[in-house]
C-alpha atoms as a PDB file:
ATOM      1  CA  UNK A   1       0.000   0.000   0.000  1.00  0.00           C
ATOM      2  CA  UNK A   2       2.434   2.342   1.211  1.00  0.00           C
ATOM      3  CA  UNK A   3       4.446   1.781  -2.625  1.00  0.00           C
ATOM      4  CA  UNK A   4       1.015   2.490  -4.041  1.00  0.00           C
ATOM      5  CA  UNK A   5       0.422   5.506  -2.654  1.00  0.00           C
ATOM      6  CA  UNK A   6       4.776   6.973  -2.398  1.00  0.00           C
ATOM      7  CA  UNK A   7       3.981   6.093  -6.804  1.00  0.00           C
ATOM      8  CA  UNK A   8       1.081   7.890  -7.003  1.00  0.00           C
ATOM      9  CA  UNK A   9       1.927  11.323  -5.482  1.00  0.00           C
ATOM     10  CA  UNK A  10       6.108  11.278  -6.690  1.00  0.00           C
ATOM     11  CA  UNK A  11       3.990  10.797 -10.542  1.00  0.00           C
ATOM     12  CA  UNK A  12       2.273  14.271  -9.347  1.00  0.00           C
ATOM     13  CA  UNK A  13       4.765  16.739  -7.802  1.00  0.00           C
ATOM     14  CA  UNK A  14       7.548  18.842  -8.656  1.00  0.00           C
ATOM     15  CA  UNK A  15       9.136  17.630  -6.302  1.00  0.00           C
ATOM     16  CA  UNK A  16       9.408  13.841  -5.701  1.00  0.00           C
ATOM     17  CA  UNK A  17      11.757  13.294  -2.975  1.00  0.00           C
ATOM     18  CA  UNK A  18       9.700  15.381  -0.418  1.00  0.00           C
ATOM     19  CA  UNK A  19       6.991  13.205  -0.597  1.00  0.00           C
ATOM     20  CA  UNK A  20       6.465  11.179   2.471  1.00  0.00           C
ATOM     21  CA  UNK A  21       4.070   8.066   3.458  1.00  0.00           C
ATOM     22  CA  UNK A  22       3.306   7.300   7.246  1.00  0.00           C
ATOM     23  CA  UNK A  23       1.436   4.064   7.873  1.00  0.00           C
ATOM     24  CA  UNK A  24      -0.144   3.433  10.926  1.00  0.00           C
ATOM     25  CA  UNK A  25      -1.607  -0.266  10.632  1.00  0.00           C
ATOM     26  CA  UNK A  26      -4.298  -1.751  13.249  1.00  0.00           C
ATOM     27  CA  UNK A  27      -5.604  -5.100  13.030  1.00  0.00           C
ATOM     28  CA  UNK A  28      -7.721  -4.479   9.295  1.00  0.00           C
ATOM     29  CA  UNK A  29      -7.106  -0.673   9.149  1.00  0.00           C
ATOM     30  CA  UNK A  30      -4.299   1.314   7.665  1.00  0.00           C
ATOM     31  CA  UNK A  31      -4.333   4.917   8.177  1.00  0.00           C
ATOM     32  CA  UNK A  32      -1.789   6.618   5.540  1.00  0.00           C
ATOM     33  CA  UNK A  33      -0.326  10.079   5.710  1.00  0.00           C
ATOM     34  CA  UNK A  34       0.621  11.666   2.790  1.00  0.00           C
ATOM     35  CA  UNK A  35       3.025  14.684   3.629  1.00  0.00           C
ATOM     36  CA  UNK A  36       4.458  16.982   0.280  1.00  0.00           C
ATOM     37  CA  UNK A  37       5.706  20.245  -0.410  1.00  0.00           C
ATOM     38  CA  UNK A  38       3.696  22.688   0.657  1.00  0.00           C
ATOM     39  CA  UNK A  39       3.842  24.045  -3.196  1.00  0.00           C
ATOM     40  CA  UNK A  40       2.459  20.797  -4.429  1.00  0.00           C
ATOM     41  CA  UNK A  41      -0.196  20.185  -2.336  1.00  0.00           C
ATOM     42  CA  UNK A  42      -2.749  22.032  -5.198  1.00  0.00           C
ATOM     43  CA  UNK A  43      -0.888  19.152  -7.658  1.00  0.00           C
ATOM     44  CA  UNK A  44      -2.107  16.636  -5.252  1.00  0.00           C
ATOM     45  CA  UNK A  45      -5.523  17.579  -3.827  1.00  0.00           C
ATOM     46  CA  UNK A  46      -6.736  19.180  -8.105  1.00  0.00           C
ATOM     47  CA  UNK A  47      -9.557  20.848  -8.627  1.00  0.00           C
ATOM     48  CA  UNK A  48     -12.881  20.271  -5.700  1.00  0.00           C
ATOM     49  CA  UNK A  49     -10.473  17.468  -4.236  1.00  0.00           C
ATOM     50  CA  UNK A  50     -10.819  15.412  -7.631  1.00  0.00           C
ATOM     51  CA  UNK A  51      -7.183  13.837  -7.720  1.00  0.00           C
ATOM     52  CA  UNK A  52      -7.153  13.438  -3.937  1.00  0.00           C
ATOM     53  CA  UNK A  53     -10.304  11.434  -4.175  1.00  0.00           C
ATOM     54  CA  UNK A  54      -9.375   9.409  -7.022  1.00  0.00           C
ATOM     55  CA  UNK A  55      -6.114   8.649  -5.358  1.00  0.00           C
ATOM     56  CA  UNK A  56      -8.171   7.437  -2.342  1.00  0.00           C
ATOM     57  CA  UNK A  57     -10.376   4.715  -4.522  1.00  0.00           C
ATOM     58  CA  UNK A  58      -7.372   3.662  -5.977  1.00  0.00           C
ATOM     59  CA  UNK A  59      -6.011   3.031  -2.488  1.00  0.00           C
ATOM     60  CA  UNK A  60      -8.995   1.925  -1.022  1.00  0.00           C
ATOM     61  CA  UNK A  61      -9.625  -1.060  -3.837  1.00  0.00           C
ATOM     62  CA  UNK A  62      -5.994  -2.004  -3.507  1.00  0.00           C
ATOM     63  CA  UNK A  63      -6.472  -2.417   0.121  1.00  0.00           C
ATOM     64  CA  UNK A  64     -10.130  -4.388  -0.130  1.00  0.00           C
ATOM     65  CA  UNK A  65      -7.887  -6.930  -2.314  1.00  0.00           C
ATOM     66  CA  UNK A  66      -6.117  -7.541   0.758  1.00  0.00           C
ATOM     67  CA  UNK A  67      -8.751  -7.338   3.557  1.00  0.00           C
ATOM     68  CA  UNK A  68      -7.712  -4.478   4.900  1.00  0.00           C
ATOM     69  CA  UNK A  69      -9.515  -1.367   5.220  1.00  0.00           C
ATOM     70  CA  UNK A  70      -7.309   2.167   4.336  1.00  0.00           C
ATOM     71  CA  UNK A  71      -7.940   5.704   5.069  1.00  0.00           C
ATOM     72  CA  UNK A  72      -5.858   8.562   3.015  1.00  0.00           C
ATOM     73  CA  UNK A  73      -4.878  11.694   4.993  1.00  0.00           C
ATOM     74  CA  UNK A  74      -2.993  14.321   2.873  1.00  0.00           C
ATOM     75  CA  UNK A  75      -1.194  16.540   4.952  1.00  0.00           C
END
């Protein structure tokens, strides 16, 4: 998950190597921070919150695949 989501946001930004993924894992939960530039946040949230919610789905199926259940936080 955590690859998933470092792949998705580094494809976004200007500048790749200040993204950052936290993962705080319970029992069938993940909770994921997403920390980037502070000038690239607009790159990662788009327009309403579009890319930020697609980039959510995309996490959330990949983590129903595994049982799991995955929140997104973008920081």
């Amino acid at each position: 998950m955590k690859e998933l989501l470092e792949l998705l946001a580094k494809s976004l930004v200007d500048n790749p190597d200040q993204v950052c993924v936290d993962v705080m894992e319970s029992n069938k939960s993940l909770v994921m921070e997403l920390k980037v530039a502070p000038e690239d946040m607009g790159k990662v949230i788009g327009k309403q919150g579009r890319i930020a919610k697609a980039i959510r789905t995309i996490v959330k199926a990949a983590a129903t695949r595994e049982g799991k259940k995955a929140v997104v936080e973008i920081l």
